[in-house]
C-alpha atoms as a PDB file:
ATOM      1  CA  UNK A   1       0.000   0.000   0.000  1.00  0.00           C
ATOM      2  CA  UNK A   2       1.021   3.573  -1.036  1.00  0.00           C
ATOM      3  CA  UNK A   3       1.700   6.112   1.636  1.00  0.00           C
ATOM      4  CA  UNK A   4       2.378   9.930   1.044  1.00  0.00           C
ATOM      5  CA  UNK A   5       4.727  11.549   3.331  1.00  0.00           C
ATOM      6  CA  UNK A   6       5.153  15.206   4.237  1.00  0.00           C
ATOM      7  CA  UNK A   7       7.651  16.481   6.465  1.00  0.00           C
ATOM      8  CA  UNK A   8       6.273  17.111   9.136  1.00  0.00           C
ATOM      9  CA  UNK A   9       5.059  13.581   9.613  1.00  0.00           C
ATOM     10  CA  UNK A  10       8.672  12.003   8.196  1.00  0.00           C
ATOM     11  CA  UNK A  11      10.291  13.797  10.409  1.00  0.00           C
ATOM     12  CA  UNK A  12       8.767  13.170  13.640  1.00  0.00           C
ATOM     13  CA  UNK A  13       8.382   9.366  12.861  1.00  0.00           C
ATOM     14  CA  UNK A  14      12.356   9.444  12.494  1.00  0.00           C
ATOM     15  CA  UNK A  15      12.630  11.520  15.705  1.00  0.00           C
ATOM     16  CA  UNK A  16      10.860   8.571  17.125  1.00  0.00           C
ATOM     17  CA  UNK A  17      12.166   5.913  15.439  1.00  0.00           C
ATOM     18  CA  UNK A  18       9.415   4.660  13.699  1.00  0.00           C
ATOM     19  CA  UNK A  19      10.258   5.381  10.403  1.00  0.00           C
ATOM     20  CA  UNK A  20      11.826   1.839   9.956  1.00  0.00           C
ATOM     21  CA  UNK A  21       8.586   0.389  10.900  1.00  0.00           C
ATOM     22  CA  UNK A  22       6.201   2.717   8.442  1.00  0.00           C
ATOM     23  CA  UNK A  23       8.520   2.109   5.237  1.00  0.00           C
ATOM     24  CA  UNK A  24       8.334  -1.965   6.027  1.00  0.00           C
ATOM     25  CA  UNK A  25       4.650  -1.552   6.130  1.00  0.00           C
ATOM     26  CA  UNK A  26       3.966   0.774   3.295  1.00  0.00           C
ATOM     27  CA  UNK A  27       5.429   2.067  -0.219  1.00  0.00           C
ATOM     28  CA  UNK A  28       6.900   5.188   1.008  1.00  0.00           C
ATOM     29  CA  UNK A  29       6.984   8.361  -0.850  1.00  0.00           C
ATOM     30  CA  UNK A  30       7.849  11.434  -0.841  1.00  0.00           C
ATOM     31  CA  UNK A  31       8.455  15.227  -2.944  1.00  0.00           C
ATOM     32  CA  UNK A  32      11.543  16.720  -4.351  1.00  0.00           C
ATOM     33  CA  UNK A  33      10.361  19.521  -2.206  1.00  0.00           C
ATOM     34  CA  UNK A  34       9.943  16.982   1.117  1.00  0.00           C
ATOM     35  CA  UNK A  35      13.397  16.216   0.493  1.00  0.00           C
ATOM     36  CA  UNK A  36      14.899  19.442   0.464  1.00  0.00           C
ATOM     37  CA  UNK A  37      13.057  20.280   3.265  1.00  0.00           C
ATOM     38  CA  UNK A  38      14.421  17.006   5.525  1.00  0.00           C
ATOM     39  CA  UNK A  39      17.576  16.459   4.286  1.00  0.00           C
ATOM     40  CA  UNK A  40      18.992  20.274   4.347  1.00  0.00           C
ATOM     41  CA  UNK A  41      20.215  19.951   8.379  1.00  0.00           C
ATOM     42  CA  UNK A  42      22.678  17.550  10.030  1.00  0.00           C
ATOM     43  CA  UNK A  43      20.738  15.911  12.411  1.00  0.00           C
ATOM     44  CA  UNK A  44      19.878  12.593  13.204  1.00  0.00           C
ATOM     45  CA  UNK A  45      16.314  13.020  11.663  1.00  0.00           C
ATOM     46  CA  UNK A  46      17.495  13.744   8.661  1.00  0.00           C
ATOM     47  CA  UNK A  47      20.303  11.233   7.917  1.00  0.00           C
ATOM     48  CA  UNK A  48      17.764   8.673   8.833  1.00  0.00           C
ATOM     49  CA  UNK A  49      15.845   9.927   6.114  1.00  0.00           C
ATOM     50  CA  UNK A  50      18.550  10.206   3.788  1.00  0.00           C
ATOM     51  CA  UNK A  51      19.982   6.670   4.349  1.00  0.00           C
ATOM     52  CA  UNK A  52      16.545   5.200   3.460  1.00  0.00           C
ATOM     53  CA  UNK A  53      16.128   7.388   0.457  1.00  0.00           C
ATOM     54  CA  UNK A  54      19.326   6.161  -0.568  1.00  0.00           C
ATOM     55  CA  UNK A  55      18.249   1.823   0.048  1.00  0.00           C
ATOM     56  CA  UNK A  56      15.655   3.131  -2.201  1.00  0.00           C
ATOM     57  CA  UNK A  57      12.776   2.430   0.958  1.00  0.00           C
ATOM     58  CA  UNK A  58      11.153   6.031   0.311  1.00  0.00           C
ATOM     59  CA  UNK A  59      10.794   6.968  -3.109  1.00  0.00           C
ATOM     60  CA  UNK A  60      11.183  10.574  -4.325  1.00  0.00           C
ATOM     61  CA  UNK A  61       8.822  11.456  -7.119  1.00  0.00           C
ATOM     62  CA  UNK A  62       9.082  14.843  -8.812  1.00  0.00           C
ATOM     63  CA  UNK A  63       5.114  16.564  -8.174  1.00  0.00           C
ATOM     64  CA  UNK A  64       4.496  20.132  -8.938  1.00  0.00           C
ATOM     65  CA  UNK A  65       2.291  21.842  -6.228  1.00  0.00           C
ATOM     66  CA  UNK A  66      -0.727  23.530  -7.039  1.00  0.00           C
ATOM     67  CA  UNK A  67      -0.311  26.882  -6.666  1.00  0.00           C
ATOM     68  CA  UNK A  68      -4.083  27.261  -5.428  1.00  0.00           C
ATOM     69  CA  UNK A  69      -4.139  25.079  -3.264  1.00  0.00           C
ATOM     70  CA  UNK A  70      -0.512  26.446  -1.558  1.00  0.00           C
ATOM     71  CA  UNK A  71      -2.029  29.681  -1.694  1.00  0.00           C
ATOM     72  CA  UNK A  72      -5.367  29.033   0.071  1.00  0.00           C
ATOM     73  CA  UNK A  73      -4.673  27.161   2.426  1.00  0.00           C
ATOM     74  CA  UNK A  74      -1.177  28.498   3.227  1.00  0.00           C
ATOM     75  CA  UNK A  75       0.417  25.266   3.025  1.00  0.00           C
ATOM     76  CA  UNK A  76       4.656  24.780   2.330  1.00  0.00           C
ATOM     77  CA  UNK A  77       5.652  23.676  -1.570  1.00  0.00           C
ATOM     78  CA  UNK A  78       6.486  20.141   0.282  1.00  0.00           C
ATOM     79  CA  UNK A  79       2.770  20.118   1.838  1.00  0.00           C
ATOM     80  CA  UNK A  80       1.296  21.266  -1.176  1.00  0.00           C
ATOM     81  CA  UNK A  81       3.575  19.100  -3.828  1.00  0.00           C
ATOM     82  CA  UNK A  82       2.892  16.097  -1.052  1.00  0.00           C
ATOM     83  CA  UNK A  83      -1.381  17.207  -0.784  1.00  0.00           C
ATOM     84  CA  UNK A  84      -1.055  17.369  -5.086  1.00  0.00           C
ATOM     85  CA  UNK A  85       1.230  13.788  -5.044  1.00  0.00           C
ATOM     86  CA  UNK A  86      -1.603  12.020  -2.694  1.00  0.00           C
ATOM     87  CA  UNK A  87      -4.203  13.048  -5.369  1.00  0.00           C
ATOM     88  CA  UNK A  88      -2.722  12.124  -8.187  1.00  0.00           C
ATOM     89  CA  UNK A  89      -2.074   8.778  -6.687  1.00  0.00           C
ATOM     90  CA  UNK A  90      -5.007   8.356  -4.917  1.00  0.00           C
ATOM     91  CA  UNK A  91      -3.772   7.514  -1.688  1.00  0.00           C
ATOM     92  CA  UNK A  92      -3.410   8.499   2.008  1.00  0.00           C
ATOM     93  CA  UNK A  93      -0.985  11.316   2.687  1.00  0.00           C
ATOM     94  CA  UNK A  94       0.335  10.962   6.463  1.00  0.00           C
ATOM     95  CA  UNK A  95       0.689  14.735   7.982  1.00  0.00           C
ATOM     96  CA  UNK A  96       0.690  16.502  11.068  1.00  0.00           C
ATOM     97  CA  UNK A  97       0.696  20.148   9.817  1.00  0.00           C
ATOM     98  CA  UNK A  98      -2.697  21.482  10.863  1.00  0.00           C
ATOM     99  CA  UNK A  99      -3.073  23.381   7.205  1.00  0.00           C
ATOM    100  CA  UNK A 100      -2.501  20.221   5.795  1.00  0.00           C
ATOM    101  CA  UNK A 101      -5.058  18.476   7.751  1.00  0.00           C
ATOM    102  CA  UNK A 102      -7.487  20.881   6.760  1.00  0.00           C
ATOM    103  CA  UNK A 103      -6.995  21.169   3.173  1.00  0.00           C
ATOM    104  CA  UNK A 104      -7.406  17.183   3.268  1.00  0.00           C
ATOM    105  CA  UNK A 105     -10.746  17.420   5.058  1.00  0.00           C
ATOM    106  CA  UNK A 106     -11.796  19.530   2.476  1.00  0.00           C
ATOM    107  CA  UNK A 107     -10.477  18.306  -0.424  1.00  0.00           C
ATOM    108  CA  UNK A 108     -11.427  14.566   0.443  1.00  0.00           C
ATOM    109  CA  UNK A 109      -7.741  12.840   0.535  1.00  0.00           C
ATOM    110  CA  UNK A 110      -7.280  10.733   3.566  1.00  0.00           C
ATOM    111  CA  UNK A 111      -4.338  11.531   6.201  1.00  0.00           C
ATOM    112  CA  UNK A 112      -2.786   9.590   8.827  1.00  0.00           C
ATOM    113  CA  UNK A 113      -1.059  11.271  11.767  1.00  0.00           C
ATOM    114  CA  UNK A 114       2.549  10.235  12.841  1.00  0.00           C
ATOM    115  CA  UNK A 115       0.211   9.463  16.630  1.00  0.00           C
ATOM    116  CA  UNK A 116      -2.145   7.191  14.213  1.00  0.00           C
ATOM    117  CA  UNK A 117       1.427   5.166  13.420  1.00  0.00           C
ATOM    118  CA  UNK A 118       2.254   4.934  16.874  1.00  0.00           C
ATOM    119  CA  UNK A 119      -1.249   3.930  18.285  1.00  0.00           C
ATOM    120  CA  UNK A 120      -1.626   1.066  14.464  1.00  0.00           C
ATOM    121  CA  UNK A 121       1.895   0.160  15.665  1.00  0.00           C
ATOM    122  CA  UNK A 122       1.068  -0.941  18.698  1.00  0.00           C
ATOM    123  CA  UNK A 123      -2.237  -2.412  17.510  1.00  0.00           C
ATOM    124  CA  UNK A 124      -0.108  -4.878  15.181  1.00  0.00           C
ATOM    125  CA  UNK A 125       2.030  -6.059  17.995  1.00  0.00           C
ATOM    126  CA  UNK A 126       4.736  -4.110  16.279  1.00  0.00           C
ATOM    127  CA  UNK A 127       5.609  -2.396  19.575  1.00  0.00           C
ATOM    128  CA  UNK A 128       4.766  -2.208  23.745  1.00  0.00           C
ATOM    129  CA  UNK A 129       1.942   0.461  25.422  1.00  0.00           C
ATOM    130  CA  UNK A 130       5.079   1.336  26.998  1.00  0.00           C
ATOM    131  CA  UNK A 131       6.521   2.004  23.776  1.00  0.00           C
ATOM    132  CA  UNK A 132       3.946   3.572  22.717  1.00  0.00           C
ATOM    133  CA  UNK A 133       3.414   5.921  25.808  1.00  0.00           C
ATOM    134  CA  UNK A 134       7.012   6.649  25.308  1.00  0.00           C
ATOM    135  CA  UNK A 135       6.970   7.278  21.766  1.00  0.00           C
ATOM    136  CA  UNK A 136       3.566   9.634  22.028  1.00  0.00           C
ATOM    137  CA  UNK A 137       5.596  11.721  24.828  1.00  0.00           C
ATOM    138  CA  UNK A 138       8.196  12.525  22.448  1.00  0.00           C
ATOM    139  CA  UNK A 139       5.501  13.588  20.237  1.00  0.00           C
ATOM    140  CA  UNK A 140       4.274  15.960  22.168  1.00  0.00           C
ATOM    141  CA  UNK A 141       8.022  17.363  22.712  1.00  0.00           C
ATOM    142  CA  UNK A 142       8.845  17.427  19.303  1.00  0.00           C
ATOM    143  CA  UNK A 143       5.342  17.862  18.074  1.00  0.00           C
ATOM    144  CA  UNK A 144       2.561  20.721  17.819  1.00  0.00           C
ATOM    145  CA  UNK A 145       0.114  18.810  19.360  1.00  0.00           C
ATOM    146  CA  UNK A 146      -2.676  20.303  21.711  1.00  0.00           C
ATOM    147  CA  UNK A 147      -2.509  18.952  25.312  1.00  0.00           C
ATOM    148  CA  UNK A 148      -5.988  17.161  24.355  1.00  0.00           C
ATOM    149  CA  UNK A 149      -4.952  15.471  21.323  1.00  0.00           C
ATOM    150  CA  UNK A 150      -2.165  13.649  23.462  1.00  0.00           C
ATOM    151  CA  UNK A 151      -4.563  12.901  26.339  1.00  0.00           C
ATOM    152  CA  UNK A 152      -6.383  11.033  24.182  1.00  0.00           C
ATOM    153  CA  UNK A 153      -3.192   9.536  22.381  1.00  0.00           C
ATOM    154  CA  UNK A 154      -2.705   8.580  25.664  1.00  0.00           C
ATOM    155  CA  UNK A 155      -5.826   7.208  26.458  1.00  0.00           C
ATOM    156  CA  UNK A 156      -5.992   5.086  23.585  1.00  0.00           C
ATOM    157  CA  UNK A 157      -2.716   3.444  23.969  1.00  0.00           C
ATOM    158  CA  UNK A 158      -4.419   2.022  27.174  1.00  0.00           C
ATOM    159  CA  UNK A 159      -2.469   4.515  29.569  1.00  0.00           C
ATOM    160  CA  UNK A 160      -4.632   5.551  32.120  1.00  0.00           C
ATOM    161  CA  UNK A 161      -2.037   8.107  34.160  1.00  0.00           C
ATOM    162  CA  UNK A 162      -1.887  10.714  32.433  1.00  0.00           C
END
């Protein structure tokens, strides 16, 4: 199964090592524009990203934006190119950026949430609730999450403390 990725969302799921786990279950791919955006630091983030561009486990496809649609809903070329890339192939894009989000409600492409990996991770087997209470934490440092949204992250991981 195809899977879109923006930034935001390829970046976190690196930052919490569970990019490994989303390119073995889908066919990962990503923007010229996505890749500028994650590979122009040195971090650890971003070699992750590059080593797994380069064993050929994300794919980078060349997808023009649409200049509406970057305009409108004030979305980044590597949102936009990534919204226009999940249309054209008619499949989920995974994002966290709020613009994003909204642009896919109303423009009818599904999205997945780097928390919806965590929480279908941990569904699968794939890892722990402590894992996943772990790995949801360091979404809310590294995310832009609202203190409700990870409450209920929380929640459904079967973590009753917080």
């Amino acid at each position: 199964m195809k899977m879109v990725f923006d930034s935001s969302s390829i970046i976190l799921l690196a930052k919490i090592d569970m990019l490994n786990i989303a390119t073995q279950r889908f066919e990962c791919i990503i923007t010229k524009e996505v890749k500028n955006e994650c590979l122009n630091k040195d971090s650890f983030d971003s070699k992750m990203i590059s080593k797994l561009v380069k064993e050929n486990f994300i794919k980078v496809v060349d997808m023009n934006s649409l200049k509406s649609v970057e305009y409108e809903f004030r979305l980044g070329k590597g949102e936009a190119s990534s919204l226009a890339l999940a249309a054209h192939e008619k499949t989920a894009i995974a994002t966290d950026d709020k613009a994003a989000i909204k642009a896919c409600k109303i423009l009818g492409i599904e999205f997945v949430t780097s928390i919806d990996f965590v929480l279908r991770a941990q569904e699968k087997g794939k890892i722990t609730k402590d894992e996943a209470r772990t790995k949801i934490m360091k979404l809310d440092e590294y995310g832009r999450y609202g203190t409700e949204i990870i409450k209920k992250a929380l929640e459904k991981s079967g973590d009753k403390s917080e």
